[in-house]
Protein backbone atom coordinates (compact mmCIF):
# COMPACT_ATOMS: atom_id res chain seq x y z
CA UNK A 1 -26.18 -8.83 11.31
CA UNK A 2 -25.17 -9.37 7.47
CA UNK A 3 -28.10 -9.07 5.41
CA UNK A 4 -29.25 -11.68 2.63
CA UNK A 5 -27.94 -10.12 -0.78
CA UNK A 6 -31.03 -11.28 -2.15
CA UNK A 7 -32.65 -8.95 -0.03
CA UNK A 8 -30.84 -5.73 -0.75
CA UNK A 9 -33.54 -2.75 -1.49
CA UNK A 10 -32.49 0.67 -3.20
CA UNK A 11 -34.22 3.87 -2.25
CA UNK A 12 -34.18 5.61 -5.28
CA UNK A 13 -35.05 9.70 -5.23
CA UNK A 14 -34.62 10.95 -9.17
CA UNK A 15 -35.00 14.67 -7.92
CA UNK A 16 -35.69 17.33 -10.40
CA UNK A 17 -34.43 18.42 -14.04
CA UNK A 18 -31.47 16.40 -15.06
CA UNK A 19 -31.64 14.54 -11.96
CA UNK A 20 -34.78 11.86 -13.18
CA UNK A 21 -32.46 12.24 -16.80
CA UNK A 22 -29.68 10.65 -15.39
CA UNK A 23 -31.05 8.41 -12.79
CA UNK A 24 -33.27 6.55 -15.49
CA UNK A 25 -30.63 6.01 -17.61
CA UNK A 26 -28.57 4.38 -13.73
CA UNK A 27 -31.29 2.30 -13.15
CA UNK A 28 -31.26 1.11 -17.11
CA UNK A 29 -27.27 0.35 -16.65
CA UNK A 30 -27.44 -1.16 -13.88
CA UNK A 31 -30.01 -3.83 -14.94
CA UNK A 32 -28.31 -4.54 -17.37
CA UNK A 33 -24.87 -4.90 -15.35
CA UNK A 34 -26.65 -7.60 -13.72
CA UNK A 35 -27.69 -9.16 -16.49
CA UNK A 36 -24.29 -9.82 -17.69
CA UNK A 37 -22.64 -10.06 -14.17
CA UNK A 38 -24.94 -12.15 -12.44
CA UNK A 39 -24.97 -12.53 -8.53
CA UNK A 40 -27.79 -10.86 -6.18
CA UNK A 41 -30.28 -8.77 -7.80
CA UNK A 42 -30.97 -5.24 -6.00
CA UNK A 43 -34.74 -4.30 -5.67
CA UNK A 44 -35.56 -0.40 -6.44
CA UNK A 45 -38.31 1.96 -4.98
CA UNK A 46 -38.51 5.28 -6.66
CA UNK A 47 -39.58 7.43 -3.89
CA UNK A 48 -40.77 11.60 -4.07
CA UNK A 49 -38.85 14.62 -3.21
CA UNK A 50 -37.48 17.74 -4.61
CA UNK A 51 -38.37 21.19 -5.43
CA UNK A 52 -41.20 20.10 -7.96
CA UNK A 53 -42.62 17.40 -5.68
CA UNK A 54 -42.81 20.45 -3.33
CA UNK A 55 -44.62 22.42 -5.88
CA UNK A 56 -47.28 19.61 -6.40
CA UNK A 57 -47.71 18.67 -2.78
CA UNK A 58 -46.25 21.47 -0.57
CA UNK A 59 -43.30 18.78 0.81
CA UNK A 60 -39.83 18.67 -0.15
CA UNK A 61 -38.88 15.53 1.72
CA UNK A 62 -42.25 13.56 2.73
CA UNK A 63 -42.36 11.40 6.04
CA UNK A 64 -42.86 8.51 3.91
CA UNK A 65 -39.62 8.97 1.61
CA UNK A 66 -37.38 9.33 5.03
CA UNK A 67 -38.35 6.20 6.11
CA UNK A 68 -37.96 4.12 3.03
CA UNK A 69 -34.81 5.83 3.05
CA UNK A 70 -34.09 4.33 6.46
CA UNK A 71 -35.08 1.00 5.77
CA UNK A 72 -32.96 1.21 2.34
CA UNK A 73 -29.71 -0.70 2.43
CA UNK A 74 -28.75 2.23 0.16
CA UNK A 75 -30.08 5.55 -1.26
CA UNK A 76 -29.25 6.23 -4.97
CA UNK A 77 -30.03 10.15 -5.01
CA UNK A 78 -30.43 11.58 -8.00
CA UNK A 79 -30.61 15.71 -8.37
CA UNK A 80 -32.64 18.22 -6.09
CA UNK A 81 -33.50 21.49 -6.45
CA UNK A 82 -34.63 24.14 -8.47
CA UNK A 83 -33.42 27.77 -8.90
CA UNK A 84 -37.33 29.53 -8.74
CA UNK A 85 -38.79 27.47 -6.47
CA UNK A 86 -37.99 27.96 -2.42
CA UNK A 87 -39.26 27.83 0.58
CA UNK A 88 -41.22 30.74 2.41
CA UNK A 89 -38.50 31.78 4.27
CA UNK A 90 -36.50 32.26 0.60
CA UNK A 91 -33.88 29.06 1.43
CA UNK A 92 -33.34 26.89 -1.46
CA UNK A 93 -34.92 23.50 -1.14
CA UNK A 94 -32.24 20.75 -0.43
CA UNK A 95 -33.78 17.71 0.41
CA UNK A 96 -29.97 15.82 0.02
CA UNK A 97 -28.59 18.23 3.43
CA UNK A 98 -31.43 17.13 5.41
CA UNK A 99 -31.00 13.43 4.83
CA UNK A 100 -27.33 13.83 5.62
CA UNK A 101 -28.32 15.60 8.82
CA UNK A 102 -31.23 13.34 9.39
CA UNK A 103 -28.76 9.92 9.11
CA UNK A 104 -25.22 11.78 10.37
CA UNK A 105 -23.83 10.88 6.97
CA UNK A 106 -20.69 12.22 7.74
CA UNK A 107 -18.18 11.35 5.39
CA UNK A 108 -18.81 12.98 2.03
CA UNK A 109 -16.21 11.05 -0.20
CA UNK A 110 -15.52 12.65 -3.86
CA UNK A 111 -13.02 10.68 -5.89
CA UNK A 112 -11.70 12.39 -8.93
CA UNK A 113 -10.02 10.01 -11.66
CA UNK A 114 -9.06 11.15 -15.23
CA UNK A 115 -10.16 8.94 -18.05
CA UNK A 116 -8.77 8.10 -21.53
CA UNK A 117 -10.61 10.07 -23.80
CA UNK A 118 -11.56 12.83 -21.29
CA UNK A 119 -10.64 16.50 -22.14
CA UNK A 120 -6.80 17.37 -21.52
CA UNK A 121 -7.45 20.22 -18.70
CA UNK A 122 -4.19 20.48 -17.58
CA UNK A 123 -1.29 20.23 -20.71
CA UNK A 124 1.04 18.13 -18.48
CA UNK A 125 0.90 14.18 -19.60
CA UNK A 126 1.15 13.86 -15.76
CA UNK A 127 -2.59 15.07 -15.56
CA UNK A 128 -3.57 11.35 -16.77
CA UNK A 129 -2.49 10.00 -13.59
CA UNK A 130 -5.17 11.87 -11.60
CA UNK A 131 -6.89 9.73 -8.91
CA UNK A 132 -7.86 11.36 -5.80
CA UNK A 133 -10.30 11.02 -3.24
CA UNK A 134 -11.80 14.34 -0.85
CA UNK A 135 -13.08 13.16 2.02
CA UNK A 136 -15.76 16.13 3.37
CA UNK A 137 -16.66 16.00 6.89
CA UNK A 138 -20.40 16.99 6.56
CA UNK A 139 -22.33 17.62 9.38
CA UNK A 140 -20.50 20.59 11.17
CA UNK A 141 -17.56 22.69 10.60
CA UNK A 142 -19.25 26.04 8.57
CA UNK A 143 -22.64 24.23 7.34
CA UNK A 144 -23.47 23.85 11.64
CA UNK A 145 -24.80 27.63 10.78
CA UNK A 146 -27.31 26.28 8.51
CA UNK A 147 -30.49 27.88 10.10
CA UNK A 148 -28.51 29.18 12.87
CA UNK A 149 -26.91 32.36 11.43
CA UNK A 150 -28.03 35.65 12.74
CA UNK A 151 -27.82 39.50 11.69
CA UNK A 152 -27.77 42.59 14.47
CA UNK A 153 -29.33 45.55 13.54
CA UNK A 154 -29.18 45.15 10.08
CA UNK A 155 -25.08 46.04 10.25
CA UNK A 156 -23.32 42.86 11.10
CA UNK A 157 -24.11 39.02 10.45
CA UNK A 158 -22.70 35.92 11.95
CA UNK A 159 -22.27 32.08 11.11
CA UNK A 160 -20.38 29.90 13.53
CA UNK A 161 -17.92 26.78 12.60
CA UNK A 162 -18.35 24.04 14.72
CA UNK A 163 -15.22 21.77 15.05
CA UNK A 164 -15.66 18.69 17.55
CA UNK A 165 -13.33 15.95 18.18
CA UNK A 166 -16.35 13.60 17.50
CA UNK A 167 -16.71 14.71 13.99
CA UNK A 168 -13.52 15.21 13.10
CA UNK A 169 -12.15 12.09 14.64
CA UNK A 170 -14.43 9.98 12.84
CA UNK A 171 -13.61 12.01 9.40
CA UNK A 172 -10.09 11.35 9.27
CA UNK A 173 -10.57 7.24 10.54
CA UNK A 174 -12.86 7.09 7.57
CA UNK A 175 -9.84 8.88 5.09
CA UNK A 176 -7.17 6.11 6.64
CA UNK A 177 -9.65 3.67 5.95
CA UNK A 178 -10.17 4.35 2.84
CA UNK A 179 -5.83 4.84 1.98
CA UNK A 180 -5.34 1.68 3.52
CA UNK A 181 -7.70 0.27 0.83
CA UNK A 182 -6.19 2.50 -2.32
CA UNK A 183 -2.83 1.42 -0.94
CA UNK A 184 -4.01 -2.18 -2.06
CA UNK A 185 -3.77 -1.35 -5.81
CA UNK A 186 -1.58 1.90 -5.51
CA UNK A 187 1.48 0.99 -3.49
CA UNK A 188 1.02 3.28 -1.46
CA UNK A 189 -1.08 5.15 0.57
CA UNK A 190 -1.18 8.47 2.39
CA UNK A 191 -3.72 10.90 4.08
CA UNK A 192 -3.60 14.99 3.87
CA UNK A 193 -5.18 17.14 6.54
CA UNK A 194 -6.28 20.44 4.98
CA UNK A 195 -6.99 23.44 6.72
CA UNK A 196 -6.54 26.72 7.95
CA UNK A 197 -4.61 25.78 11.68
CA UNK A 198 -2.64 29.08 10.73
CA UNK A 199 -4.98 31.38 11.44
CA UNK A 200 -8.12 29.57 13.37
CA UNK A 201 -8.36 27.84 16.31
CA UNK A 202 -10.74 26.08 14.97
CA UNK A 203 -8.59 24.66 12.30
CA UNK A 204 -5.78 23.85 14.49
CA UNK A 205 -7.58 21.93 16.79
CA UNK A 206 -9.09 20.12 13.57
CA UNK A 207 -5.44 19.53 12.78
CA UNK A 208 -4.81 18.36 16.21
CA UNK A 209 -7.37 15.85 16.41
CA UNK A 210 -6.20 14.52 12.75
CA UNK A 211 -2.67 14.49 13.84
CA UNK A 212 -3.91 11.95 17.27
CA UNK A 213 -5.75 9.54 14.51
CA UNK A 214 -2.61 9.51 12.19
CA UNK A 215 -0.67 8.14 15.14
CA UNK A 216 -3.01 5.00 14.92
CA UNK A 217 -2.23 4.38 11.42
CA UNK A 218 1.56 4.36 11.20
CA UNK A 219 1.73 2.28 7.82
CA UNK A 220 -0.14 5.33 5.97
CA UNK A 221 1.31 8.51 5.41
CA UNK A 222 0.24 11.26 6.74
CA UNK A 223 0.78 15.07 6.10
CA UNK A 224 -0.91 18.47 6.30
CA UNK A 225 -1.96 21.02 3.66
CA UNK A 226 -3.08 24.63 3.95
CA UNK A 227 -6.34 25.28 2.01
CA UNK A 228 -5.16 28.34 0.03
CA UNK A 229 -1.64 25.85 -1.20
CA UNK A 230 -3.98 22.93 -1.59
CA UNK A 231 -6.08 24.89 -4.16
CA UNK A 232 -2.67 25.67 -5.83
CA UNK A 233 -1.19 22.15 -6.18
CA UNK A 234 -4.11 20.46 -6.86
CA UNK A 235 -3.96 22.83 -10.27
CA UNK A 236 0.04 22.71 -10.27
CA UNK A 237 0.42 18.70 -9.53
CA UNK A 238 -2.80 17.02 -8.57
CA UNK A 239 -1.28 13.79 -9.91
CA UNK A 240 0.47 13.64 -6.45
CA UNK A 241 -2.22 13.53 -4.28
CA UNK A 242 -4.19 10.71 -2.48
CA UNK A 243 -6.65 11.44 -0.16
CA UNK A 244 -7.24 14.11 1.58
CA UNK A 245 -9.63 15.11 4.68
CA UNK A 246 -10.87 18.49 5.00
CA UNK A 247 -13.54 20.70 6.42
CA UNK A 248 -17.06 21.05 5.23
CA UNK A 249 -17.27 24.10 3.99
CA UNK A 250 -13.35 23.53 2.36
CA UNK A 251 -14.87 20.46 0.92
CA UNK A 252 -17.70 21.84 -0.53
CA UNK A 253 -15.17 23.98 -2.62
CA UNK A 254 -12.31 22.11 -3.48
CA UNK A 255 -14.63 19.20 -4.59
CA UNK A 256 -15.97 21.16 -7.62
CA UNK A 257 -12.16 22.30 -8.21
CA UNK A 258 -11.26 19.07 -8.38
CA UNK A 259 -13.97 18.41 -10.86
CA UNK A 260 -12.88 20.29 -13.40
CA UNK A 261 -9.82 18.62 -13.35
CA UNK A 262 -11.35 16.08 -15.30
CA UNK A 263 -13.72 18.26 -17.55
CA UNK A 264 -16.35 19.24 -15.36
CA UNK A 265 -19.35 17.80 -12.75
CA UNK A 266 -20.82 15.25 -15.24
CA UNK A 267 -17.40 13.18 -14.55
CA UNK A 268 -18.06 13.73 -10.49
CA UNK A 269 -19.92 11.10 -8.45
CA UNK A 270 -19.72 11.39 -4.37
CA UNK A 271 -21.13 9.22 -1.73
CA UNK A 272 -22.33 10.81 1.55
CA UNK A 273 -21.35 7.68 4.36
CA UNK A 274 -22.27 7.22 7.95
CA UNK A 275 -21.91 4.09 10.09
CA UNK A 276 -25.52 2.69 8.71
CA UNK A 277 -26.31 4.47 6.11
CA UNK A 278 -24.88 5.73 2.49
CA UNK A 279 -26.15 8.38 -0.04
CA UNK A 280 -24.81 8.34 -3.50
CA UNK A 281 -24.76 11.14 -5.73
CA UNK A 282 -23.47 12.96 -8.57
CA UNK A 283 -21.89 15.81 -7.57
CA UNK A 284 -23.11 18.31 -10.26
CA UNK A 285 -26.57 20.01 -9.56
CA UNK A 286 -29.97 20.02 -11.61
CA UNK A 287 -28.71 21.53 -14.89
CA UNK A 288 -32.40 23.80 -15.13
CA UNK A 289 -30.48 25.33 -19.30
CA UNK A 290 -30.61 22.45 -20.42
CA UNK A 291 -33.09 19.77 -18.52
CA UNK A 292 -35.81 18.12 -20.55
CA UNK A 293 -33.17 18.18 -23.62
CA UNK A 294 -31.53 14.64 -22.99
CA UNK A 295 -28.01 16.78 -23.11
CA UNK A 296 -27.24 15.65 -19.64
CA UNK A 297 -24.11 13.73 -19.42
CA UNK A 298 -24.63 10.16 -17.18
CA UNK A 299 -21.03 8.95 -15.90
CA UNK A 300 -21.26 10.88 -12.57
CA UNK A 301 -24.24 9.52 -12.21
CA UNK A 302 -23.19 5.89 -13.32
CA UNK A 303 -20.13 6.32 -11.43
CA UNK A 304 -22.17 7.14 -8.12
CA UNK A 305 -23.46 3.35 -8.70
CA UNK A 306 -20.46 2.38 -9.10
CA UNK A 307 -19.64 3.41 -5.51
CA UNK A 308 -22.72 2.25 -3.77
CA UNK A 309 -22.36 -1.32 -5.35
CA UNK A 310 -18.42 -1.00 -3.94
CA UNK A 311 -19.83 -0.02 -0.39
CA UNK A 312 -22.83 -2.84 -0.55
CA UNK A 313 -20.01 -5.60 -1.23
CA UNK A 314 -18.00 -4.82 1.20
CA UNK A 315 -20.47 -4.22 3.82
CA UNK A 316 -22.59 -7.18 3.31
CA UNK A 317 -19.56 -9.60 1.83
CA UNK A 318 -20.83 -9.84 -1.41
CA UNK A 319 -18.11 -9.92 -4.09
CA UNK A 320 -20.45 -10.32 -6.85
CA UNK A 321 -21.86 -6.39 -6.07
CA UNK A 322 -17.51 -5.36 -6.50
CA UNK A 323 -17.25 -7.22 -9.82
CA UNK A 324 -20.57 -5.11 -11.01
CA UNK A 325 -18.59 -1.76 -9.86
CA UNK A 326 -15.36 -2.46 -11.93
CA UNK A 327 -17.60 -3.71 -14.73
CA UNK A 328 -19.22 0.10 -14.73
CA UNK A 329 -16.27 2.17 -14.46
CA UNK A 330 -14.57 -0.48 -17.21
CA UNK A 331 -17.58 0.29 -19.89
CA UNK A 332 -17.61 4.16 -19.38
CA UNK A 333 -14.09 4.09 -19.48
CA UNK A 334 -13.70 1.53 -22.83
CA UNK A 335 -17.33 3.90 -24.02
CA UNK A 336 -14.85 7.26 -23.19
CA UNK A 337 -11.75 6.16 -24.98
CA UNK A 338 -13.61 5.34 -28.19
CA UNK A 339 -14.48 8.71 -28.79
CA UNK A 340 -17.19 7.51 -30.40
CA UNK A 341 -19.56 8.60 -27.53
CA UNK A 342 -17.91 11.39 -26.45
CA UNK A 343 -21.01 13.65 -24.16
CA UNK A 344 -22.11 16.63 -25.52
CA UNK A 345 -20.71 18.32 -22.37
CA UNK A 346 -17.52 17.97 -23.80
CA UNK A 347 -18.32 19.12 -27.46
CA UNK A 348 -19.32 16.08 -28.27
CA UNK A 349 -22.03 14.71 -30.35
CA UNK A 350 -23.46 12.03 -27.98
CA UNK A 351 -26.82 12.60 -26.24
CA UNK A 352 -27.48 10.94 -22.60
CA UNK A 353 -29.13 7.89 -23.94
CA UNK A 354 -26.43 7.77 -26.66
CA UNK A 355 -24.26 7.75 -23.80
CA UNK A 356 -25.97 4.95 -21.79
CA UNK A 357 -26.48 2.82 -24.97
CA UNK A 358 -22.67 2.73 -25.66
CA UNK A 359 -22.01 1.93 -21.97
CA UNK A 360 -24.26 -0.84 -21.74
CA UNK A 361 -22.91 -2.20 -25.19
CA UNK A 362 -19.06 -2.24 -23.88
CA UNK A 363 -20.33 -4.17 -20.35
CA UNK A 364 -19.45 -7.72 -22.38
CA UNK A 365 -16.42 -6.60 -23.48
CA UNK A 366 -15.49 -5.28 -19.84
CA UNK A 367 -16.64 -8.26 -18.13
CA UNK A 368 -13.80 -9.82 -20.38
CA UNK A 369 -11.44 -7.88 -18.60
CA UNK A 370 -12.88 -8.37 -15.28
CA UNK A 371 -12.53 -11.70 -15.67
CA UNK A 372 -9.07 -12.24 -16.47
């Protein structure tokens, strides 16, 4: 059943270092998005976890923050983790795997888009035509041997990929899906498998199972990629691509290739999406050089909103939430192609809350645009 958008609640988790940086200055944008948008207000709940909570209370993730989680129509995730502090066992603490585990969030869905004003990476004008979306499957493929791995006598060590039709099945319908709705503004549409089917049997049966959705979804394109090539073009000609469906462990990679495509993490939201539940995140980690100093650079983490209010208007029907997303990604970009506030990350002179006051100053001028 459709909720009430007037009853919408945001778990919010801030994290550690840059992570509570960049999520305050979310929540401060996205108030005032409202203001000027109108429609249903969202209701926030900051909630503990993290690698310092863990070093106050001796819990990473409490009981408490997994259910408010649950009962969340979304979770806005800010940064966890912290290079000193681990658990007994000497695993980092990563409170954002165990929530993906713990609600089979398992699409994780990085777009990449180049913005006026962003660094040139790449010298070929094609490079500002770069909007792509990696679809991750998340909850097997090499990341199953997360606490599973094992080493014999101290001369050999093991991790198993896990490849089931289940997982990937559900991966790729969620990459169609989402073609089918770029193919609304784009023209076109079309979905690349990427993997390894050369050389494991792993991958080819990954391939295989892709290959029996594709023949569902005959108006979208479909083709296949090698990893190792895919790495190549998406440095050679990553204006081409679409979206593209990969393995976990693949994704985990290419996604931060990708990334710097566009200058680097701060420009890199993701969403982690299961059937009930959504994550959203920027990709980039908790910055420990330079958290504390306000140098943090916002947009992935505005962006991130961006894509949770997207996935809360279409799920619940609420239009309003879609005209907040566009009115986002319209101020960072109008905020970007100033080059007044051009992030420090970039050599730059603007500071995160330089950043987030120039955003929220261009929201009346995007709404404008919105509007027309």
């Amino acid at each position: 059943m459709t909720r009430n958008t007037n009853d919408l609640t945001i778990a919010v988790l801030p994290g550690d270092g840059i992570g509570r940086e960049v999520m305050a200055a979310c929540l401060e944008l996205m108030t005032a998005t409202e203001s000027v948008s109108g429609g249903p207000p969202l209701r926030t709940a900051t909630h503990n976890a993290g690698a310092q909570y863990y070093l106050e209370s001796g819990d990473a993730l409490p009981a408490t923050t997994v259910e408010a989680c649950r009962s969340a129509d979304a979770i806005l995730f800010g940064s966890m983790g912290w290079p000193d502090v681990r658990f007994p066992d000497g695993t980092e603490i990563i409170p954002q795997l165990d929530l993906r585990m713990e609600f089979d969030l398992y699409a994780g869905v990085r777009p990449i888009r180049w913005f006026p004003g962003l660094p040139r990476i790449l010298a070929d004008e094609r490079a500002q035509g770069i909007d792509f979306v990696l679809v991750r499957e998340q909850t097997e493929g090499l990341f199953y041997a997360r606490g599973r791995g094992k080493i014999v006598d101290d001369s050999e060590a093991y991790d198993t990929m896990q490849i089931t039709r289940k997982g990937t099945a559900r991966a790729s319908e969620y990459a169609f899906g989402l073609a089918e709705r770029r193919r609304a503004r784009r023209g076109t549409g079309r979905v690349t498998c990427v993997d390894k089917a050369n050389v494991f049997t792993s991958m080819a049966f990954f391939r295989k199972v892709f290959d029996d959705v594709a023949a569902k979804h005959k108006d979208v394109e479909a083709d296949h990629a090698y990893v190792d090539a895919m790495a190549l073009n998406m440095v050679k000609k990553p204006w081409t691509l679409d979206v593209m469906v990969t393995e976990n462990m693949f994704g985990d990679i290419l996604s931060d290739l990708a990334a710097g495509l566009v200058g680097g993490m701060g420009m890199a939201p993701s969403a982690d999406v299961g059937d009930t539940h959504a994550l959203f995140q920027p990709a980039h980690g908790t910055a420990p050089d330079i958290a504390g100093q306000g140098k943090a650079n916002p947009c992935a983490m505005f962006l991130s909103a961006a894509m949770m209010l997207d996935w809360l208007a279409e799920k619940h029907g609420a239009p309003e939430l879609e005209t907040r997303a566009r009115l986002i990604e319209g101020a960072i970009e109008e905020t970007l192609s100033s080059g007044v506030a051009t992030p420090m990350e970039f050599g730059g002179g603007a500071n995160c809350a330089e950043m987030t006051r120039a955003t929220i100053a261009a929201l009346p001028s995007a709404m404008r645009k919105v509007g027309r």
